[in-house]
C-alpha atoms as a PDB file:
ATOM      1  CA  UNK A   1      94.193  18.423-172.322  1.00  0.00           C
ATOM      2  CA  UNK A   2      91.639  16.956-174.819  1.00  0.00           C
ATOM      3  CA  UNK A   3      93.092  13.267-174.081  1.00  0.00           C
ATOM      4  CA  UNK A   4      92.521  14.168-170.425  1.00  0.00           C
ATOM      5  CA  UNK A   5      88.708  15.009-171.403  1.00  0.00           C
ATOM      6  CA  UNK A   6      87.940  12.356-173.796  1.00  0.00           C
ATOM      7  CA  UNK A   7      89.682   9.948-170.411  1.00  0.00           C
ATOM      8  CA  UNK A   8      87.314  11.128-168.396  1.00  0.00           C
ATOM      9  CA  UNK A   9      84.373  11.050-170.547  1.00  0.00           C
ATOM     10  CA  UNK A  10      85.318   7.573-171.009  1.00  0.00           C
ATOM     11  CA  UNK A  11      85.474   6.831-167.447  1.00  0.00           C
ATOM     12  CA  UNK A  12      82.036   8.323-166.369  1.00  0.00           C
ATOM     13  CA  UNK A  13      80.478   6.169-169.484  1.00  0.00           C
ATOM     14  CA  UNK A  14      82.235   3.250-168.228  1.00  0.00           C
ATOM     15  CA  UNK A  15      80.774   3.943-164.755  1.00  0.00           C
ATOM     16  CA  UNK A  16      77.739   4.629-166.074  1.00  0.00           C
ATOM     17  CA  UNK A  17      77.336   1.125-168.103  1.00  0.00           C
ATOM     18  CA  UNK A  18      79.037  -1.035-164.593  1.00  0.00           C
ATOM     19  CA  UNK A  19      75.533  -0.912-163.703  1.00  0.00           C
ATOM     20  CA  UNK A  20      73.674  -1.528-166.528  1.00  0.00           C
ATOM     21  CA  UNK A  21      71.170  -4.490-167.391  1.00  0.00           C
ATOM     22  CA  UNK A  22      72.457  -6.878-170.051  1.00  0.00           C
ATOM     23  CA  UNK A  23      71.486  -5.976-173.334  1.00  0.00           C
ATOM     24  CA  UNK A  24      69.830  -8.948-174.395  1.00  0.00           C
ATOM     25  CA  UNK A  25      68.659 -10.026-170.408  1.00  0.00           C
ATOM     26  CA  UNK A  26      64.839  -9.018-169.507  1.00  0.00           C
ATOM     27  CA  UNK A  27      64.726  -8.207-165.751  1.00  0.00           C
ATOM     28  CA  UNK A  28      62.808 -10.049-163.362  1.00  0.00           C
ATOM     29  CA  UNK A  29      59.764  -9.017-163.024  1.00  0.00           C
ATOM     30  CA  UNK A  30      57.758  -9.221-158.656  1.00  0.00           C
ATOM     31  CA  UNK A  31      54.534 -10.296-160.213  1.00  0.00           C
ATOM     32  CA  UNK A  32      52.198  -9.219-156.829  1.00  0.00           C
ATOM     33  CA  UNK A  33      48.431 -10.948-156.721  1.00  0.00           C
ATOM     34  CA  UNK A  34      46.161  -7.936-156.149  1.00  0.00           C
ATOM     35  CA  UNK A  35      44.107  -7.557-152.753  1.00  0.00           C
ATOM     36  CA  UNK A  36      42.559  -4.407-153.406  1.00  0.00           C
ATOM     37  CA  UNK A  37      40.830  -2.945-156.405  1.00  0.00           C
ATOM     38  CA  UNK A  38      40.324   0.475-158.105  1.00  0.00           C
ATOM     39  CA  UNK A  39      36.890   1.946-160.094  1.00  0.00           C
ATOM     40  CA  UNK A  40      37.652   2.369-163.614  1.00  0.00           C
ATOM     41  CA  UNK A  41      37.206   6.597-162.801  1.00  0.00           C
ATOM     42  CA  UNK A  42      40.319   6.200-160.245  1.00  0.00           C
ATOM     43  CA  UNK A  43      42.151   4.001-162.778  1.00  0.00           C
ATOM     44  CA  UNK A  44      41.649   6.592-165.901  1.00  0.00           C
ATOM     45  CA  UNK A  45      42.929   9.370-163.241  1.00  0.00           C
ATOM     46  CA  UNK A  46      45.934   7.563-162.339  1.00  0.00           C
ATOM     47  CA  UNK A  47      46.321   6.649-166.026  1.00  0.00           C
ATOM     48  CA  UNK A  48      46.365  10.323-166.963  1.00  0.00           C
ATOM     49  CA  UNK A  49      49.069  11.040-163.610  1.00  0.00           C
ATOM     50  CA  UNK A  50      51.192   8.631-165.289  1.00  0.00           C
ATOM     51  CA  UNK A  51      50.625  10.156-168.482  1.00  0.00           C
ATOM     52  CA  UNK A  52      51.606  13.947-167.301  1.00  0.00           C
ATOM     53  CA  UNK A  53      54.546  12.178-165.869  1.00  0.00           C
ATOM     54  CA  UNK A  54      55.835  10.328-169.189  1.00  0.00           C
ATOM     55  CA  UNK A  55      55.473  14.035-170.622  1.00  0.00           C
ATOM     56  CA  UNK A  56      57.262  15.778-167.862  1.00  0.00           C
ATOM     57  CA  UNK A  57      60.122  13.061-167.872  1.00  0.00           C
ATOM     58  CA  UNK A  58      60.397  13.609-171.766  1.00  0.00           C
ATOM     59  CA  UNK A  59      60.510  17.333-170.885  1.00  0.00           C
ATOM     60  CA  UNK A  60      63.791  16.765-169.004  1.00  0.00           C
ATOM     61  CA  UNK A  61      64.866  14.363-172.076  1.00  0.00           C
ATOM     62  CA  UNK A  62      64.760  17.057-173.960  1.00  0.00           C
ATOM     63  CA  UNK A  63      66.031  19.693-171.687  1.00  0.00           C
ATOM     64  CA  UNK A  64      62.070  21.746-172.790  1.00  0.00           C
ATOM     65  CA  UNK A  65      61.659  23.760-169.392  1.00  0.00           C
ATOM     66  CA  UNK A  66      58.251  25.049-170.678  1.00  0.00           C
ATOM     67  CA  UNK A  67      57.196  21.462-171.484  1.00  0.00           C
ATOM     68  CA  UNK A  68      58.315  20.409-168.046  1.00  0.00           C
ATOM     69  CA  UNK A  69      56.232  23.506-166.466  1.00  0.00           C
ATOM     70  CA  UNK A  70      53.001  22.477-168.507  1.00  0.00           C
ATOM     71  CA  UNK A  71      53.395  19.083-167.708  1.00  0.00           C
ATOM     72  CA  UNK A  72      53.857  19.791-164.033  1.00  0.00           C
ATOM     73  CA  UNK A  73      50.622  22.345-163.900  1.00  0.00           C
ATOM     74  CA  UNK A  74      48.462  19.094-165.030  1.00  0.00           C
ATOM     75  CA  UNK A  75      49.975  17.211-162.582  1.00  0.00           C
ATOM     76  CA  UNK A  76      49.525  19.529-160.247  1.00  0.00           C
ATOM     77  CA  UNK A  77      45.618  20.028-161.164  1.00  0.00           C
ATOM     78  CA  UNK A  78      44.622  16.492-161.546  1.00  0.00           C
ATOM     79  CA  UNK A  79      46.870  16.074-157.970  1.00  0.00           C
ATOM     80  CA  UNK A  80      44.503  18.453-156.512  1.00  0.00           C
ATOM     81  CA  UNK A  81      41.516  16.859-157.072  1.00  0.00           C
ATOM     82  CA  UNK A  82      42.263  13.591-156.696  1.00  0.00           C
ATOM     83  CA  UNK A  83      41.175  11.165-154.076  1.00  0.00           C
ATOM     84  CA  UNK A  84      40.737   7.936-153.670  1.00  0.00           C
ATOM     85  CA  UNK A  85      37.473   5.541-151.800  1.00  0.00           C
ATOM     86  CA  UNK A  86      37.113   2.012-151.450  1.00  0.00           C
ATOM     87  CA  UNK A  87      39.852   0.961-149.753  1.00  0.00           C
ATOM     88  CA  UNK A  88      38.668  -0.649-146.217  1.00  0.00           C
ATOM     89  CA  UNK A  89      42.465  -0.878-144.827  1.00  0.00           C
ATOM     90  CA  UNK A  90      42.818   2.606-142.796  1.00  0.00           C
ATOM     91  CA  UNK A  91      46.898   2.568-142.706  1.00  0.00           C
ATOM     92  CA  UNK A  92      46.993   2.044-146.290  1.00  0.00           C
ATOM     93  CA  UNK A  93      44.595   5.225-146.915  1.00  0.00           C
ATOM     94  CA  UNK A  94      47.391   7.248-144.972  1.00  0.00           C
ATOM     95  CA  UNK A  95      50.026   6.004-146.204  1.00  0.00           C
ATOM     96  CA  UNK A  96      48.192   6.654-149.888  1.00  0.00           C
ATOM     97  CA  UNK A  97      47.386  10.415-149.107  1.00  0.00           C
ATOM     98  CA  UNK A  98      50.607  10.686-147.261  1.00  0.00           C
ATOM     99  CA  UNK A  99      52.751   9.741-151.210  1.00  0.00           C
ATOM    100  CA  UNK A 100      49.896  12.255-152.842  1.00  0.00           C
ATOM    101  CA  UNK A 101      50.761  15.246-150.350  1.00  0.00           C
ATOM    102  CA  UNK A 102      54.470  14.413-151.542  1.00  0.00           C
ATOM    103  CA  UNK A 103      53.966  14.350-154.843  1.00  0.00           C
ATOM    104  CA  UNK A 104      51.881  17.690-154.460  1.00  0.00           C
ATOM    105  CA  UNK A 105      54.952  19.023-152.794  1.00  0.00           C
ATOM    106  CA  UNK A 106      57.285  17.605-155.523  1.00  0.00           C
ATOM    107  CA  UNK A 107      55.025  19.362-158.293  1.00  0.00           C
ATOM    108  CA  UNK A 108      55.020  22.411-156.953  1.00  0.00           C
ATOM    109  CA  UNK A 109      58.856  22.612-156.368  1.00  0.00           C
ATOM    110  CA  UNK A 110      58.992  21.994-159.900  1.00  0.00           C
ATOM    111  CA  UNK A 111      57.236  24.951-160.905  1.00  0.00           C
ATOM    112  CA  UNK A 112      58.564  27.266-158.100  1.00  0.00           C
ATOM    113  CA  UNK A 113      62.700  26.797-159.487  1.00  0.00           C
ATOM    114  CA  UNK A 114      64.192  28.151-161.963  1.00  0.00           C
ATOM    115  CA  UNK A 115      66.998  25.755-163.376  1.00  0.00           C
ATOM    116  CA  UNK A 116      66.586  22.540-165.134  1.00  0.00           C
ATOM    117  CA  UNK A 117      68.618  20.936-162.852  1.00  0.00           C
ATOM    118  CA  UNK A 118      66.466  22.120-160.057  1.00  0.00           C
ATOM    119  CA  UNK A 119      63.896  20.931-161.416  1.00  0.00           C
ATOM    120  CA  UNK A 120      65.382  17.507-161.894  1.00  0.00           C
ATOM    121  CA  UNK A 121      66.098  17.117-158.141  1.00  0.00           C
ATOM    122  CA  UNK A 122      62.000  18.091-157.504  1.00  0.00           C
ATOM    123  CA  UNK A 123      61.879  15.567-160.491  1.00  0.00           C
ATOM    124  CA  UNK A 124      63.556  12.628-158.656  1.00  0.00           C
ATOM    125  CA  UNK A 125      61.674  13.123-155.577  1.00  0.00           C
ATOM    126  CA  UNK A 126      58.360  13.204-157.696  1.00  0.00           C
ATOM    127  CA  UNK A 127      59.489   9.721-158.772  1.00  0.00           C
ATOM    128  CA  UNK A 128      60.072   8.017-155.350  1.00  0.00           C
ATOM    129  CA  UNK A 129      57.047   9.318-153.900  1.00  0.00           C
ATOM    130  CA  UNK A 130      55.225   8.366-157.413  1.00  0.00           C
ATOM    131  CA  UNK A 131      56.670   4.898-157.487  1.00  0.00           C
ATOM    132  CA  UNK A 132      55.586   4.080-153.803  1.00  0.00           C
ATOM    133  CA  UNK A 133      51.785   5.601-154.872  1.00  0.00           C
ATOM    134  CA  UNK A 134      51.534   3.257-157.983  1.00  0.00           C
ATOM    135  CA  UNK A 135      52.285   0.070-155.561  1.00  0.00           C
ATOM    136  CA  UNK A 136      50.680   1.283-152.767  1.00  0.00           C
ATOM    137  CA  UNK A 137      47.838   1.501-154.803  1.00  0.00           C
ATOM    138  CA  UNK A 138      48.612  -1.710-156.825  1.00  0.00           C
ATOM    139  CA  UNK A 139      48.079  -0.153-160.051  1.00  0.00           C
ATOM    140  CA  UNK A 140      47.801  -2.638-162.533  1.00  0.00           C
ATOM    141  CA  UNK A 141      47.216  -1.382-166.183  1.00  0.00           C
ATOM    142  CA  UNK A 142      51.058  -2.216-167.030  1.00  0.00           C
ATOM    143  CA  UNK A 143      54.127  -2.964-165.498  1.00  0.00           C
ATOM    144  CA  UNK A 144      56.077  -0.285-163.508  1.00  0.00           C
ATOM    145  CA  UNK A 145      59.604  -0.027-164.241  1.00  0.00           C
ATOM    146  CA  UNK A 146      62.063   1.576-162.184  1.00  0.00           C
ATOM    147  CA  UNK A 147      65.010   3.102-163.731  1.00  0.00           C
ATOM    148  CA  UNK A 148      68.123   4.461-162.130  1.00  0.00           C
ATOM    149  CA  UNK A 149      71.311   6.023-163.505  1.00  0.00           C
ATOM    150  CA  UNK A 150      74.009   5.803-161.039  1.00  0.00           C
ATOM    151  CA  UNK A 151      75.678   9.291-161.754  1.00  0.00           C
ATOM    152  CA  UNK A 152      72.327  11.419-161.874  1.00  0.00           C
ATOM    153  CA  UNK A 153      74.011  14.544-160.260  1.00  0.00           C
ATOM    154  CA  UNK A 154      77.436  15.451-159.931  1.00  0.00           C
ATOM    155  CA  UNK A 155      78.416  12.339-161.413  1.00  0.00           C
ATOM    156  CA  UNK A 156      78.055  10.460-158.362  1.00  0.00           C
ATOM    157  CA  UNK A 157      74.747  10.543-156.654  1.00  0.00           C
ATOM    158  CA  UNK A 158      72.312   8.275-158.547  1.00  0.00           C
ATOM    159  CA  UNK A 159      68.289   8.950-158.877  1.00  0.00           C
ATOM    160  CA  UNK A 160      65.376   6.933-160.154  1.00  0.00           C
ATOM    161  CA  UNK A 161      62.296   7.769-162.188  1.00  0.00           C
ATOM    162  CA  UNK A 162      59.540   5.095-163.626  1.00  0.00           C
ATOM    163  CA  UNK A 163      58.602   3.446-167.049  1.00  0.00           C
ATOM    164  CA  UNK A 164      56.090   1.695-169.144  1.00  0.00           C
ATOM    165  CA  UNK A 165      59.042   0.222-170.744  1.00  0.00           C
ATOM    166  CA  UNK A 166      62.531  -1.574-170.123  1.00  0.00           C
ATOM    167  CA  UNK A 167      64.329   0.946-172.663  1.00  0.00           C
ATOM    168  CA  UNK A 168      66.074   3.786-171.101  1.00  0.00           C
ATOM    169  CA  UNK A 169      65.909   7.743-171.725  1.00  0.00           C
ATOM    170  CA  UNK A 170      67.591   9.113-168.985  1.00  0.00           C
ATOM    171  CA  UNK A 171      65.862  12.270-167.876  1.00  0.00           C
ATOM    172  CA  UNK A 172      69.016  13.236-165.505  1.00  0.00           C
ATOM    173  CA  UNK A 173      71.302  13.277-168.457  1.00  0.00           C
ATOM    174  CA  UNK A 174      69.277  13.811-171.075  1.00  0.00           C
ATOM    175  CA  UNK A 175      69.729  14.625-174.781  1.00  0.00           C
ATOM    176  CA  UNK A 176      71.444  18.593-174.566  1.00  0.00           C
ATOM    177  CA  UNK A 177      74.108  17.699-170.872  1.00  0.00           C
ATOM    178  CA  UNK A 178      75.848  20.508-170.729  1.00  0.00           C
ATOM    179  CA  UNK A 179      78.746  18.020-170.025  1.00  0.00           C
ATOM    180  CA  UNK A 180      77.751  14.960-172.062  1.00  0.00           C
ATOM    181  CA  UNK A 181      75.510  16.201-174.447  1.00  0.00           C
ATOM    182  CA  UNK A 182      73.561  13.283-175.684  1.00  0.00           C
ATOM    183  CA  UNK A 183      75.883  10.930-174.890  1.00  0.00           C
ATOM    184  CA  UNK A 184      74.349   9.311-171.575  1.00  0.00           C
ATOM    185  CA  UNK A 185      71.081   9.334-172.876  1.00  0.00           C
ATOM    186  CA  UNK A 186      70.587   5.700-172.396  1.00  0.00           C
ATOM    187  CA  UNK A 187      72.753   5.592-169.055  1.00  0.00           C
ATOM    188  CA  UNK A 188      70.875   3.482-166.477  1.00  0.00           C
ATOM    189  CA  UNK A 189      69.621   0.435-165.331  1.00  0.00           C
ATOM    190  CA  UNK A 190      66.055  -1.106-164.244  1.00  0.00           C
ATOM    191  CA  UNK A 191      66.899  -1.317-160.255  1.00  0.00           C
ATOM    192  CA  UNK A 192      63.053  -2.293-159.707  1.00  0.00           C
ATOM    193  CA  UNK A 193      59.966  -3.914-161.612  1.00  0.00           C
ATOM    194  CA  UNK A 194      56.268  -4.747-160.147  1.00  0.00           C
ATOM    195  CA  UNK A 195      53.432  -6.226-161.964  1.00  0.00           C
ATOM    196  CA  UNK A 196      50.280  -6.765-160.628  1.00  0.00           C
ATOM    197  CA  UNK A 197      48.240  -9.258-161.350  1.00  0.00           C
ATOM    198  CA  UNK A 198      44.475  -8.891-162.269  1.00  0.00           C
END
Protein backbone atom coordinates (compact mmCIF):
# COMPACT_ATOMS: atom_id res chain seq x y z
CA UNK A 1 0.00 0.00 0.00
CA UNK A 2 2.67 2.68 0.80
CA UNK A 3 4.56 1.76 -2.65
CA UNK A 4 1.14 2.28 -4.24
CA UNK A 5 1.08 5.92 -2.52
CA UNK A 6 4.55 6.99 -2.90
CA UNK A 7 3.62 5.68 -7.11
CA UNK A 8 1.15 7.90 -7.22
CA UNK A 9 2.64 10.78 -5.55
CA UNK A 10 5.28 10.31 -8.00
CA UNK A 11 3.03 10.34 -10.87
CA UNK A 12 1.01 13.56 -10.02
CA UNK A 13 4.66 15.33 -9.46
CA UNK A 14 5.68 14.02 -12.69
CA UNK A 15 2.47 15.45 -14.22
CA UNK A 16 2.83 18.33 -12.49
CA UNK A 17 6.59 19.17 -13.80
CA UNK A 18 5.40 17.86 -17.89
CA UNK A 19 4.39 21.33 -17.94
CA UNK A 20 6.81 23.20 -16.38
CA UNK A 21 9.19 26.06 -17.77
CA UNK A 22 12.84 25.06 -18.02
CA UNK A 23 14.71 25.82 -15.12
CA UNK A 24 17.31 27.85 -16.49
CA UNK A 25 14.85 29.25 -19.73
CA UNK A 26 13.24 32.91 -19.08
CA UNK A 27 9.84 32.99 -20.86
CA UNK A 28 9.05 35.20 -23.56
CA UNK A 29 7.91 38.08 -22.63
CA UNK A 30 4.55 40.19 -25.35
CA UNK A 31 6.20 43.50 -24.78
CA UNK A 32 2.75 45.74 -25.85
CA UNK A 33 3.50 49.71 -26.78
CA UNK A 34 0.98 51.55 -24.59
CA UNK A 35 -2.02 53.61 -26.24
CA UNK A 36 -3.64 54.69 -23.25
CA UNK A 37 -2.39 56.14 -20.01
CA UNK A 38 -3.31 56.13 -16.27
CA UNK A 39 -2.97 59.28 -13.46
CA UNK A 40 -0.48 58.39 -10.98
CA UNK A 41 -3.83 58.27 -8.24
CA UNK A 42 -5.32 55.30 -10.55
CA UNK A 43 -1.84 53.73 -10.82
CA UNK A 44 -1.14 53.80 -6.79
CA UNK A 45 -4.86 52.21 -6.54
CA UNK A 46 -4.18 49.50 -8.85
CA UNK A 47 -0.74 49.17 -7.23
CA UNK A 48 -2.36 48.60 -3.85
CA UNK A 49 -5.20 45.89 -5.78
CA UNK A 50 -2.22 44.09 -6.78
CA UNK A 51 -0.79 44.37 -3.51
CA UNK A 52 -4.04 42.90 -1.51
CA UNK A 53 -3.80 40.26 -4.12
CA UNK A 54 0.02 39.17 -3.55
CA UNK A 55 -1.27 38.98 0.22
CA UNK A 56 -4.37 37.03 -0.44
CA UNK A 57 -2.43 34.57 -2.84
CA UNK A 58 0.23 34.14 0.04
CA UNK A 59 -2.82 33.54 2.29
CA UNK A 60 -3.66 30.41 0.26
CA UNK A 61 0.30 29.60 0.28
CA UNK A 62 0.02 29.30 3.54
CA UNK A 63 -3.31 27.72 3.93
CA UNK A 64 -4.06 31.34 6.67
CA UNK A 65 -7.98 31.55 6.06
CA UNK A 66 -8.06 34.71 8.27
CA UNK A 67 -5.23 36.24 6.20
CA UNK A 68 -7.11 35.35 3.06
CA UNK A 69 -10.45 37.02 4.64
CA UNK A 70 -8.46 40.32 5.56
CA UNK A 71 -6.88 40.41 2.43
CA UNK A 72 -10.11 39.94 0.55
CA UNK A 73 -12.08 42.79 2.79
CA UNK A 74 -9.29 45.35 1.31
CA UNK A 75 -9.86 44.17 -1.87
CA UNK A 76 -13.16 44.35 -1.56
CA UNK A 77 -13.05 48.13 -0.12
CA UNK A 78 -10.58 49.59 -2.44
CA UNK A 79 -12.89 47.50 -5.32
CA UNK A 80 -15.70 49.55 -4.17
CA UNK A 81 -14.46 52.72 -4.66
CA UNK A 82 -12.61 52.43 -7.46
CA UNK A 83 -13.15 53.90 -10.85
CA UNK A 84 -11.44 54.79 -13.51
CA UNK A 85 -11.58 58.40 -16.13
CA UNK A 86 -9.62 59.25 -18.99
CA UNK A 87 -10.05 56.72 -21.20
CA UNK A 88 -11.82 58.19 -24.54
CA UNK A 89 -12.47 54.49 -26.07
CA UNK A 90 -16.23 53.71 -24.77
CA UNK A 91 -15.98 49.67 -25.35
CA UNK A 92 -12.89 49.57 -23.45
CA UNK A 93 -14.61 51.50 -20.36
CA UNK A 94 -17.19 48.49 -20.40
CA UNK A 95 -15.27 46.03 -20.87
CA UNK A 96 -12.99 47.67 -17.80
CA UNK A 97 -16.04 47.97 -15.35
CA UNK A 98 -17.40 44.78 -16.72
CA UNK A 99 -13.62 42.70 -15.16
CA UNK A 100 -14.17 45.15 -11.86
CA UNK A 101 -17.93 43.93 -11.30
CA UNK A 102 -16.22 40.35 -11.61
CA UNK A 103 -13.68 40.78 -9.48
CA UNK A 104 -16.26 42.40 -6.94
CA UNK A 105 -18.16 39.21 -7.37
CA UNK A 106 -15.00 37.03 -6.97
CA UNK A 107 -14.16 38.97 -3.60
CA UNK A 108 -17.13 38.58 -2.14
CA UNK A 109 -17.43 34.77 -2.83
CA UNK A 110 -14.32 34.64 -1.05
CA UNK A 111 -15.56 35.95 2.05
CA UNK A 112 -19.10 34.38 1.85
CA UNK A 113 -17.44 30.32 1.88
CA UNK A 114 -16.29 28.60 4.32
CA UNK A 115 -13.48 26.12 3.07
CA UNK A 116 -10.11 26.93 1.82
CA UNK A 117 -10.69 25.19 -1.11
CA UNK A 118 -13.75 27.22 -1.74
CA UNK A 119 -12.13 29.90 -1.47
CA UNK A 120 -9.47 28.89 -3.93
CA UNK A 121 -12.05 28.31 -6.72
CA UNK A 122 -13.45 32.25 -5.90
CA UNK A 123 -9.56 32.65 -5.88
CA UNK A 124 -8.97 31.44 -9.49
CA UNK A 125 -11.79 33.30 -10.86
CA UNK A 126 -10.45 36.53 -9.04
CA UNK A 127 -7.32 35.86 -11.13
CA UNK A 128 -8.82 35.60 -14.69
CA UNK A 129 -10.98 38.45 -14.27
CA UNK A 130 -7.81 40.30 -12.52
CA UNK A 131 -5.43 39.35 -15.27
CA UNK A 132 -7.81 40.62 -18.12
CA UNK A 133 -8.24 44.15 -15.83
CA UNK A 134 -4.37 44.65 -15.58
CA UNK A 135 -4.14 44.40 -19.64
CA UNK A 136 -7.18 45.88 -20.32
CA UNK A 137 -5.96 48.62 -18.51
CA UNK A 138 -2.30 48.25 -19.74
CA UNK A 139 -0.86 48.49 -16.42
CA UNK A 140 2.61 49.06 -16.68
CA UNK A 141 4.56 49.38 -13.32
CA UNK A 142 6.02 45.67 -13.87
CA UNK A 143 5.54 42.77 -15.78
CA UNK A 144 2.45 40.52 -15.26
CA UNK A 145 3.10 36.97 -15.02
CA UNK A 146 0.67 34.36 -15.42
CA UNK A 147 1.10 31.20 -13.62
CA UNK A 148 -0.77 27.96 -13.99
CA UNK A 149 -0.49 24.56 -12.31
CA UNK A 150 -2.05 21.98 -14.38
CA UNK A 151 -3.60 19.83 -11.48
CA UNK A 152 -5.11 22.85 -9.39
CA UNK A 153 -8.22 20.79 -8.26
CA UNK A 154 -8.80 17.28 -8.19
CA UNK A 155 -5.61 16.70 -9.72
CA UNK A 156 -6.78 17.39 -13.06
CA UNK A 157 -8.38 20.69 -13.69
CA UNK A 158 -5.66 23.37 -13.90
CA UNK A 159 -6.12 27.25 -12.70
CA UNK A 160 -4.06 30.39 -13.06
CA UNK A 161 -3.26 33.28 -10.75
CA UNK A 162 -0.65 36.34 -11.53
CA UNK A 163 2.96 37.42 -10.47
CA UNK A 164 5.51 40.11 -10.15
CA UNK A 165 7.89 37.35 -10.59
CA UNK A 166 8.80 34.16 -12.77
CA UNK A 167 9.27 31.97 -9.45
CA UNK A 168 6.39 29.89 -8.51
CA UNK A 169 4.33 29.49 -5.09
CA UNK A 170 1.48 27.70 -6.01
CA UNK A 171 -1.51 29.00 -4.12
CA UNK A 172 -3.72 25.80 -5.29
CA UNK A 173 -1.32 23.46 -3.64
CA UNK A 174 0.20 25.33 -1.31
CA UNK A 175 2.56 24.69 1.63
CA UNK A 176 -0.01 22.45 4.29
CA UNK A 177 -2.09 20.02 0.93
CA UNK A 178 -3.86 17.91 2.76
CA UNK A 179 -2.61 15.40 0.07
CA UNK A 180 0.83 16.76 -0.82
CA UNK A 181 1.71 18.76 1.92
CA UNK A 182 4.38 21.06 0.73
CA UNK A 183 5.44 19.11 -1.84
CA UNK A 184 3.82 20.92 -5.01
CA UNK A 185 4.57 24.13 -3.76
CA UNK A 186 6.48 25.13 -6.77
CA UNK A 187 4.15 23.07 -9.25
CA UNK A 188 3.38 25.28 -12.28
CA UNK A 189 4.35 26.96 -15.17
CA UNK A 190 4.25 30.73 -16.61
CA UNK A 191 1.39 30.01 -19.43
CA UNK A 192 1.31 33.97 -20.06
CA UNK A 193 3.59 37.21 -19.70
CA UNK A 194 2.73 41.02 -20.82
CA UNK A 195 4.86 43.99 -20.44
CA UNK A 196 3.96 47.21 -21.33
CA UNK A 197 5.96 49.56 -22.51
CA UNK A 198 6.16 53.22 -21.19
Amino acid sequence: MRMLVMLFALTSFMACNSNSVPEKSEPGKTVVVKSISLTDSTINVVSSLFDQYESLKNGLVDYNIPAVDSSATFLSSILNKFSISGIQDAALTDSIHYSIKNMEASVNAILAKGSIEDKKRSFSQLSESFYLFLTRIQFDQFTLYKQTCPMAFNDNESASWISRSTEIYNPYLGKKHPKYAAGMLNCGEVSDSVSFKK
